[in-house]
Protein backbone atom coordinates (compact mmCIF):
# COMPACT_ATOMS: atom_id res chain seq x y z
CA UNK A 1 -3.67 46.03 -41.76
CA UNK A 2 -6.80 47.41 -40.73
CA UNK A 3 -7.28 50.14 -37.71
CA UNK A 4 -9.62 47.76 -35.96
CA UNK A 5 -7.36 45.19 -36.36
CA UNK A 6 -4.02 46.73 -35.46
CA UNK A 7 -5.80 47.78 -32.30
CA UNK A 8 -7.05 44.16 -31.17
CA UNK A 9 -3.18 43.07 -31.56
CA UNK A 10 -2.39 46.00 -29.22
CA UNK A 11 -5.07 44.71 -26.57
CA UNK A 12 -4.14 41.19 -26.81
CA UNK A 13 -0.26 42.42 -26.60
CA UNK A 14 -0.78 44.26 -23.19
CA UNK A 15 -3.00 41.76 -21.82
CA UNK A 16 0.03 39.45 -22.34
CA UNK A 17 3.11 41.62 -21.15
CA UNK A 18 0.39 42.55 -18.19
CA UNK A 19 -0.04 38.77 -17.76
CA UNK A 20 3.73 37.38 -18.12
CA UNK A 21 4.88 40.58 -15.78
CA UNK A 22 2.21 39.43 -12.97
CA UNK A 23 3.97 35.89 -13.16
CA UNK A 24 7.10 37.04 -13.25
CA UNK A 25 6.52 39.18 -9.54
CA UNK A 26 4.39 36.65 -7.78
CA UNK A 27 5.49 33.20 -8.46
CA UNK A 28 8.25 31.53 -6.45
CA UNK A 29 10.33 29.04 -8.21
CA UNK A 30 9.53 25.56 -6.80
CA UNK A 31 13.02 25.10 -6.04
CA UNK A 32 15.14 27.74 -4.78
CA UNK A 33 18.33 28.32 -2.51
CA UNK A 34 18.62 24.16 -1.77
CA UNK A 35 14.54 24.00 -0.36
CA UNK A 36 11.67 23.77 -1.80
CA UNK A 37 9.26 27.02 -1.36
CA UNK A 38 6.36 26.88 0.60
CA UNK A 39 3.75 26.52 -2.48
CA UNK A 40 6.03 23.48 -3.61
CA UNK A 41 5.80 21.74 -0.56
CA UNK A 42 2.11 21.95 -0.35
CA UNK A 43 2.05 20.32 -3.54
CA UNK A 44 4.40 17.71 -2.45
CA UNK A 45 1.92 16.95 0.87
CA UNK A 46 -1.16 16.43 -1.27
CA UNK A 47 0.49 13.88 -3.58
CA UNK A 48 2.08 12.59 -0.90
CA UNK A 49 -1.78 11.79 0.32
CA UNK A 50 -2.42 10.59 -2.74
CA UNK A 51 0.58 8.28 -3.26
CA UNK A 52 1.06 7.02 -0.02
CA UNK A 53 -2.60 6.59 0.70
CA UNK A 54 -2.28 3.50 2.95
CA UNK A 55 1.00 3.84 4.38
CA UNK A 56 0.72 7.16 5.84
CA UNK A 57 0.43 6.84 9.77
CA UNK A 58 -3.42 6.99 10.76
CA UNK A 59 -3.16 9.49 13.57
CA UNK A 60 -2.70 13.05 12.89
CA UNK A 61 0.15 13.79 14.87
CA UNK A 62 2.36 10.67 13.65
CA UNK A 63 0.96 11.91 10.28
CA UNK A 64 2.15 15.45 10.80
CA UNK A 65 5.93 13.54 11.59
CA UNK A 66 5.83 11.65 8.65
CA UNK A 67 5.11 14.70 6.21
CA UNK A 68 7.21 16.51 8.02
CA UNK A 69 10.31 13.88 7.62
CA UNK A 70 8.99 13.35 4.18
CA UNK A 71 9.50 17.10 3.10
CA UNK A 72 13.44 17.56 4.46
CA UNK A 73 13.94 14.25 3.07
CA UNK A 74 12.79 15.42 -0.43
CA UNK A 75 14.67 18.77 0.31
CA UNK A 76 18.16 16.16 0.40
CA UNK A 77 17.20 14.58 -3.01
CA UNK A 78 16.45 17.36 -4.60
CA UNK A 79 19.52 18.84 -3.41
CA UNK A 80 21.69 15.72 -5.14
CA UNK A 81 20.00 15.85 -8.27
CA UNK A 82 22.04 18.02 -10.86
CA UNK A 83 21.50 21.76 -12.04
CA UNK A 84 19.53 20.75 -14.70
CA UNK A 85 17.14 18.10 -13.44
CA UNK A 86 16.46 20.78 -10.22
CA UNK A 87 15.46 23.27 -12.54
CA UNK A 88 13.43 21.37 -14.58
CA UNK A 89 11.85 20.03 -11.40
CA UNK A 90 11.27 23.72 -10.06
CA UNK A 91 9.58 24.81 -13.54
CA UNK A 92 6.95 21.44 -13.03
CA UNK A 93 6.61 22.65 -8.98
CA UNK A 94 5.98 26.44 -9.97
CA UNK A 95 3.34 25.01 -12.58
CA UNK A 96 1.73 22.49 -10.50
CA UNK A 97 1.60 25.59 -7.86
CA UNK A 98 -0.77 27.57 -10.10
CA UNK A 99 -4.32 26.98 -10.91
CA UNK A 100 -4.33 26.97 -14.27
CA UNK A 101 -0.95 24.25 -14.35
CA UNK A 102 -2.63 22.41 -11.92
CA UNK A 103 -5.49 21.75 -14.10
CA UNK A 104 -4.34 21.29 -17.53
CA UNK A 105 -1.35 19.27 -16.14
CA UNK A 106 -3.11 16.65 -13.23
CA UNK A 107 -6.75 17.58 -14.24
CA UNK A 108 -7.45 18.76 -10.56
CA UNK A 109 -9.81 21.34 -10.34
CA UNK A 110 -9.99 22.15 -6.50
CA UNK A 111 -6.48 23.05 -4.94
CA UNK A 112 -4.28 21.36 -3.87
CA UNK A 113 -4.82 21.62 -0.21
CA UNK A 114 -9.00 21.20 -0.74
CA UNK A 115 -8.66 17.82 -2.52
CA UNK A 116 -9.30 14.50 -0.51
CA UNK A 117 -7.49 11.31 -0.95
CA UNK A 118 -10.10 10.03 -4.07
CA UNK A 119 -9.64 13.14 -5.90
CA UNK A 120 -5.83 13.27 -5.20
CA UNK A 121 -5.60 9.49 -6.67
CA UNK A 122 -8.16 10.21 -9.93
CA UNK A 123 -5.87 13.07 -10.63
CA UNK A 124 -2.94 10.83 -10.21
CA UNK A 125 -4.24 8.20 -12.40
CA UNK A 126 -5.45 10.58 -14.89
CA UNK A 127 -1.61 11.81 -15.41
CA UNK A 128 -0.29 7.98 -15.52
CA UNK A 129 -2.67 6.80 -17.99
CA UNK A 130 -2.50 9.93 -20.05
CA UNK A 131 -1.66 9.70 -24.10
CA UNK A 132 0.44 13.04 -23.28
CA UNK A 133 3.79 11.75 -22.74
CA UNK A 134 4.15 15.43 -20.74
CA UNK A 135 1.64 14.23 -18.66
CA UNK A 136 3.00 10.75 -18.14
CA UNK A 137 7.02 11.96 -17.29
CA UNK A 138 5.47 14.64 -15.04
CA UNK A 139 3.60 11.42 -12.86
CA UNK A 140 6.77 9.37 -12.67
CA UNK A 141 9.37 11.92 -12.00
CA UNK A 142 6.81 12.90 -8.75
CA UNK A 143 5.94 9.22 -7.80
CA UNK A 144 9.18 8.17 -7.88
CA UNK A 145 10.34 11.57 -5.71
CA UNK A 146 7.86 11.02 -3.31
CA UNK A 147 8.45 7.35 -2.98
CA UNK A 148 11.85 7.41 -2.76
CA UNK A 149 12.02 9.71 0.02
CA UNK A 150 9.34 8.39 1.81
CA UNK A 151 10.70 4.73 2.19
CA UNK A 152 14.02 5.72 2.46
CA UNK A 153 13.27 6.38 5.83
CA UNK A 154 14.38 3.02 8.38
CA UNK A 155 10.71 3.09 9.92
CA UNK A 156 8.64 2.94 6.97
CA UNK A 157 10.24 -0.39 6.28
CA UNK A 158 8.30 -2.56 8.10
CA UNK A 159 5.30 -1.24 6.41
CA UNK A 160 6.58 -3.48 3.12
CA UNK A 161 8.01 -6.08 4.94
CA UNK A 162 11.52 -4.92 4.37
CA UNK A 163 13.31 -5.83 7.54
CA UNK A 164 16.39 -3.56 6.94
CA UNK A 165 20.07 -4.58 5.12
CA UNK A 166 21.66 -7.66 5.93
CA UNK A 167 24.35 -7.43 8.49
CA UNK A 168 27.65 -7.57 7.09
């Protein structure tokens, strides 16, 4: 191996250890201790936007309720999911919480907090209709998260027509 050569590996090697070590001090795991962490549930409010576009309440302050109820309600089914699927689902939130997983993974460029509703849904749509299969799992597992809290609540209901169980 050359000098010049053997030198360019040691670059590129520090540059990576430098790189992973940064990571490994300032990320937060999506999931951790039975919540999700902050950056996780900003994430979770911008899809959220994006999903529910529609059948969010219209005024801020119901709004603010809604994500609000949305968020502990995710924290619960998170919390029954097993070992696995949580971390697995806290690997995807700790990506999606970066800029450079945010963009190779949804194809959204401004973060997640800067993005309006259109952008949000592109992004969305862009990760359903993907030929990555990655890509595709990703959407589902975080539609069907979102959704399922969200309407599990009693006073979303009447948004679908649902008018509650029968009465036994």
């Amino acid at each position: 191996m050359q000098r010049r050569n053997l030198l360019r590996l040691g670059l590129a090697s520090a540059a990576l250890f430098s790189l992973a070590g940064w990571v490994v001090v300032n990320v937060q795991p999506g999931w951790h201790n039975g919540r999700l962490s902050s950056q996780a549930r900003t994430v979770f409010s911008a899809l959220a936007l994006g999903l529910l576009d529609g059948t969010l309440p219209a005024e801020s302050r119901n709004r603010a309720l809604a994500m609000q109820g949305l968020l502990e309600r995710l924290d619960g089914l998170i919390s029954g999911l097993p070992e696995h699927a949580q971390a697995e689902l806290s690997q995807l939130l700790t990506l999606l919480s970066s800029s450079a997983g945010r963009i190779a993974l949804c194809g959204l460029k401004p973060d997640w907090p800067q993005a309006d509703v259109p952008t949000l849904q592109a992004a969305l749509q862009g990760m359903r209709s993907s030929r990555i299969s990655l890509r595709q799992q990703a959407y589902h597992a975080l539609h069907d998260l979102v959704g399922g809290a969200y309407f599990s609540d009693a006073s979303t209901w009447p948004l679908m027509g649902y008018p509650g169980p029968p009465r036994v």
